[in-house]
Protein backbone atom coordinates (compact mmCIF):
# COMPACT_ATOMS: atom_id res chain seq x y z
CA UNK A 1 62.19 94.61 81.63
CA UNK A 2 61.16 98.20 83.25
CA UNK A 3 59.61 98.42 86.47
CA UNK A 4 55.50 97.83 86.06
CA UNK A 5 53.89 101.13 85.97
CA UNK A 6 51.11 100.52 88.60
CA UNK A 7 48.22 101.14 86.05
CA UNK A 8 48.86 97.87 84.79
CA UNK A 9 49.27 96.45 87.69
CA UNK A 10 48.09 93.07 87.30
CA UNK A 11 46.70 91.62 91.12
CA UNK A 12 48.91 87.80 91.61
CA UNK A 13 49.60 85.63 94.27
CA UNK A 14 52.90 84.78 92.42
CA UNK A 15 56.41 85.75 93.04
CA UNK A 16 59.58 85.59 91.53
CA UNK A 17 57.75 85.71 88.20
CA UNK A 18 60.21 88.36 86.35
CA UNK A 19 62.30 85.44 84.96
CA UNK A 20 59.43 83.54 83.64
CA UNK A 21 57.62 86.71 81.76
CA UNK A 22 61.30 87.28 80.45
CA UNK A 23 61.40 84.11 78.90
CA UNK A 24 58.09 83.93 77.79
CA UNK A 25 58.72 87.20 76.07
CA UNK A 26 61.39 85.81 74.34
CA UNK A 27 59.05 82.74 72.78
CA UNK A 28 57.10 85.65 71.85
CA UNK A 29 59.54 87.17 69.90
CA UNK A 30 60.80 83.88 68.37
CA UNK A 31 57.07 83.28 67.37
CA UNK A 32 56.50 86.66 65.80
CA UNK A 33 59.93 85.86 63.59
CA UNK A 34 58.67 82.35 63.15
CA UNK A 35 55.36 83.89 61.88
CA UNK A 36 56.44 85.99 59.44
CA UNK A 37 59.19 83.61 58.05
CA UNK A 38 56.56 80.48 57.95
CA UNK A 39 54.31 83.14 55.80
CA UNK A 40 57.33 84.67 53.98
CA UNK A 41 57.99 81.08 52.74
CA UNK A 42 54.47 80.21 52.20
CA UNK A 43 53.76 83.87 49.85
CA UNK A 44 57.21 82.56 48.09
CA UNK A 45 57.46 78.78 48.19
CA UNK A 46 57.84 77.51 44.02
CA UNK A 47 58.36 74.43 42.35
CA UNK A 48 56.43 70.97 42.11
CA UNK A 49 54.79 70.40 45.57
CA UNK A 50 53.78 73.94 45.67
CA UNK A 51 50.43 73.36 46.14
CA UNK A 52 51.14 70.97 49.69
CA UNK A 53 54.44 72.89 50.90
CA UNK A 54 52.08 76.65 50.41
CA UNK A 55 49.49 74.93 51.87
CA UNK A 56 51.42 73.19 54.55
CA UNK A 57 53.06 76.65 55.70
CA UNK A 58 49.73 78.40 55.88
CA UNK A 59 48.35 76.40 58.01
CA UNK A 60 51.52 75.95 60.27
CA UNK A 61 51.75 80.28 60.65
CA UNK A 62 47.78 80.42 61.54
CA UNK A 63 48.88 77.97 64.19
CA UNK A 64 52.05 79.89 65.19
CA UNK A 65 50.09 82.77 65.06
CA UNK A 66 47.42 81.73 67.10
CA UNK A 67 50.00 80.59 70.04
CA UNK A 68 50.72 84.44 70.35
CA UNK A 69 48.02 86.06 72.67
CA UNK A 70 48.28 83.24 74.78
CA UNK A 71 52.00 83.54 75.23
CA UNK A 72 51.02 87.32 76.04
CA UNK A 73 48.28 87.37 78.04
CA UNK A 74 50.02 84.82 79.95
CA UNK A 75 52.83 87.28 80.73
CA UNK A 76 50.22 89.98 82.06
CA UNK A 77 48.52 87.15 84.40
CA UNK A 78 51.64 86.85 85.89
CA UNK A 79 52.13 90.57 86.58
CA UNK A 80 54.33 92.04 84.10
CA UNK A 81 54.47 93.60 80.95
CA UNK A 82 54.86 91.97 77.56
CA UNK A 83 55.95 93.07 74.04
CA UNK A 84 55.43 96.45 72.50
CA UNK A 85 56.64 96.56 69.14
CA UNK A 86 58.19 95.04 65.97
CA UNK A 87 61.80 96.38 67.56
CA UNK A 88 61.12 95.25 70.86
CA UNK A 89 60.16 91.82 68.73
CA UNK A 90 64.05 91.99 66.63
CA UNK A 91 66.09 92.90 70.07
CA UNK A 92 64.46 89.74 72.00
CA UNK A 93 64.00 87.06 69.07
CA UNK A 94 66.90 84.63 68.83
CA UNK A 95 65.45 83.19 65.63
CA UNK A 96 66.80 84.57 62.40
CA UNK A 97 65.21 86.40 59.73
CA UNK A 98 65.99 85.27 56.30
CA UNK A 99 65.70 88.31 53.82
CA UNK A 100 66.89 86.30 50.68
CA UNK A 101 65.54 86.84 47.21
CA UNK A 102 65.40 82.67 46.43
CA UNK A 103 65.19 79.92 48.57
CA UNK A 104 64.63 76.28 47.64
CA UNK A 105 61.41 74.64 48.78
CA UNK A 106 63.81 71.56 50.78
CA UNK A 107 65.66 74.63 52.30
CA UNK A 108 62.62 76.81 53.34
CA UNK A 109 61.34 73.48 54.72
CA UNK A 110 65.01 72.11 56.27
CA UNK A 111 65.09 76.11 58.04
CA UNK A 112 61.62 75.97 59.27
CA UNK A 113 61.93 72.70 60.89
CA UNK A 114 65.09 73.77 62.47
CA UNK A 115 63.74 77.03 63.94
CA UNK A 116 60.90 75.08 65.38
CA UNK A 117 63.06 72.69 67.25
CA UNK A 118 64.84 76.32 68.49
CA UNK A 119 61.02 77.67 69.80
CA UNK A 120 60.37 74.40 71.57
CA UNK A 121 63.88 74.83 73.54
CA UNK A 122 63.10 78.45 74.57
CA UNK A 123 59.43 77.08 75.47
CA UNK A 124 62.08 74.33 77.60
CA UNK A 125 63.42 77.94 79.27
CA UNK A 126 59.55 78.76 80.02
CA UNK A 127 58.85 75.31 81.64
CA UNK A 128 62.49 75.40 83.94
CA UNK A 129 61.42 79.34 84.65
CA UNK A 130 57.54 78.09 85.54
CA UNK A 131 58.43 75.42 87.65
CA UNK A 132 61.16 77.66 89.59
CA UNK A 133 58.65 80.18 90.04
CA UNK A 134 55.69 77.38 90.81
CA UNK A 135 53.65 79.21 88.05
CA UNK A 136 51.61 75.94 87.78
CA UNK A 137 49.61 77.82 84.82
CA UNK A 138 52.38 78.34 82.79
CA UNK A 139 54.49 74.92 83.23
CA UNK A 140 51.44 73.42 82.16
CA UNK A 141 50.06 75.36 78.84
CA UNK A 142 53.87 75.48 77.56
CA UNK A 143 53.61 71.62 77.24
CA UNK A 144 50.89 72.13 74.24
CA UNK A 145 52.78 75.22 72.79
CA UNK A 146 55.86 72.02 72.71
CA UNK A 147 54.46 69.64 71.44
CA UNK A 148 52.73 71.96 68.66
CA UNK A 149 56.49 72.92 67.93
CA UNK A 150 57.62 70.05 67.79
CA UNK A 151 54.47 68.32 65.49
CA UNK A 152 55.34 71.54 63.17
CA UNK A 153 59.13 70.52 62.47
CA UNK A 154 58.06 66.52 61.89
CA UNK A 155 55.86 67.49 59.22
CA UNK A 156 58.72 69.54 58.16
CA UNK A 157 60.75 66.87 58.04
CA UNK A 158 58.57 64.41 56.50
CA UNK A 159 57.44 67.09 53.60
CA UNK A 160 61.18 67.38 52.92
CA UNK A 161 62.16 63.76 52.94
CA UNK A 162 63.34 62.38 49.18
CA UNK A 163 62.71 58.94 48.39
């Protein structure tokens, strides 16, 4: 990240906080990606549970979605500055985009669930970063972005379970 340019200077009594805005930056990123593939999935999901599985990813990206400005703002409390643009988004996100024509319902479900388990270890980064930097805010809100994650791939998993 650049040096802040003092008019956003955002007044702190933290220090140190450079490694925690870069890694909640990066669970920005991996949210944005996680976003767009949750509604890419939902705008293309076919076959016989359509109906749950479109439903079931729309209401997983307004959730993803809605963990965003909080991730942001967040950043800016703790004096620095946060994401700019969809290629500031690509260069930090470590999830991958998938740009395929087809995908199965059990695989869009199978990938989801696996890129959620990836956000909740970068939101693991946050929390070690937090507590290093005794950003008490941060340690604790990441918890709920976790377990959030984490509720998102079990229903994942239990949507994609046969038998």
């Amino acid at each position: 990240m650049a040096d802040i340019n003092p008019a956003l200077s955002t007044p702190t009594d933290l220090s140190n906080t450079r490694s925690v805005a870069d890694a909640l930056n990066a669970s920005l990123a991996d949210c944005y990606a996680l976003y767009l593939k949750t509604k890419n999935f939902h705008w293309h999901v076919s076959g016989p549970h359509f109906r749950d599985y479109h439903l079931l990813l729309d209401d997983q990206a307004a959730q993803i979605l809605g963990v965003t400005d909080a991730i942001a703002e967040r950043v800016r409390k703790t004096g620095n500055t946060t994401l700019r643009s969809i290629g500031d988004i690509s260069r930090r996100q470590s999830i991958a985009d998938n740009d395929q024509d087809f995908v199965d319902a059990h695989a869009m479900l199978a990938e989801l669930r696996e890129d959620n388990l990836k956000l909740v270890e970068g939101f693991r980064v946050v929390k070690d970063a937090a507590e290093e930097a005794k950003d008490n805010a941060t340690s604790g809100i990441v918890d709920e972005w976790t377990d959030q994650a984490e509720e998102r791939a079990w229903f994942l998993f239990e949507a994609s379970r046969k038998g």
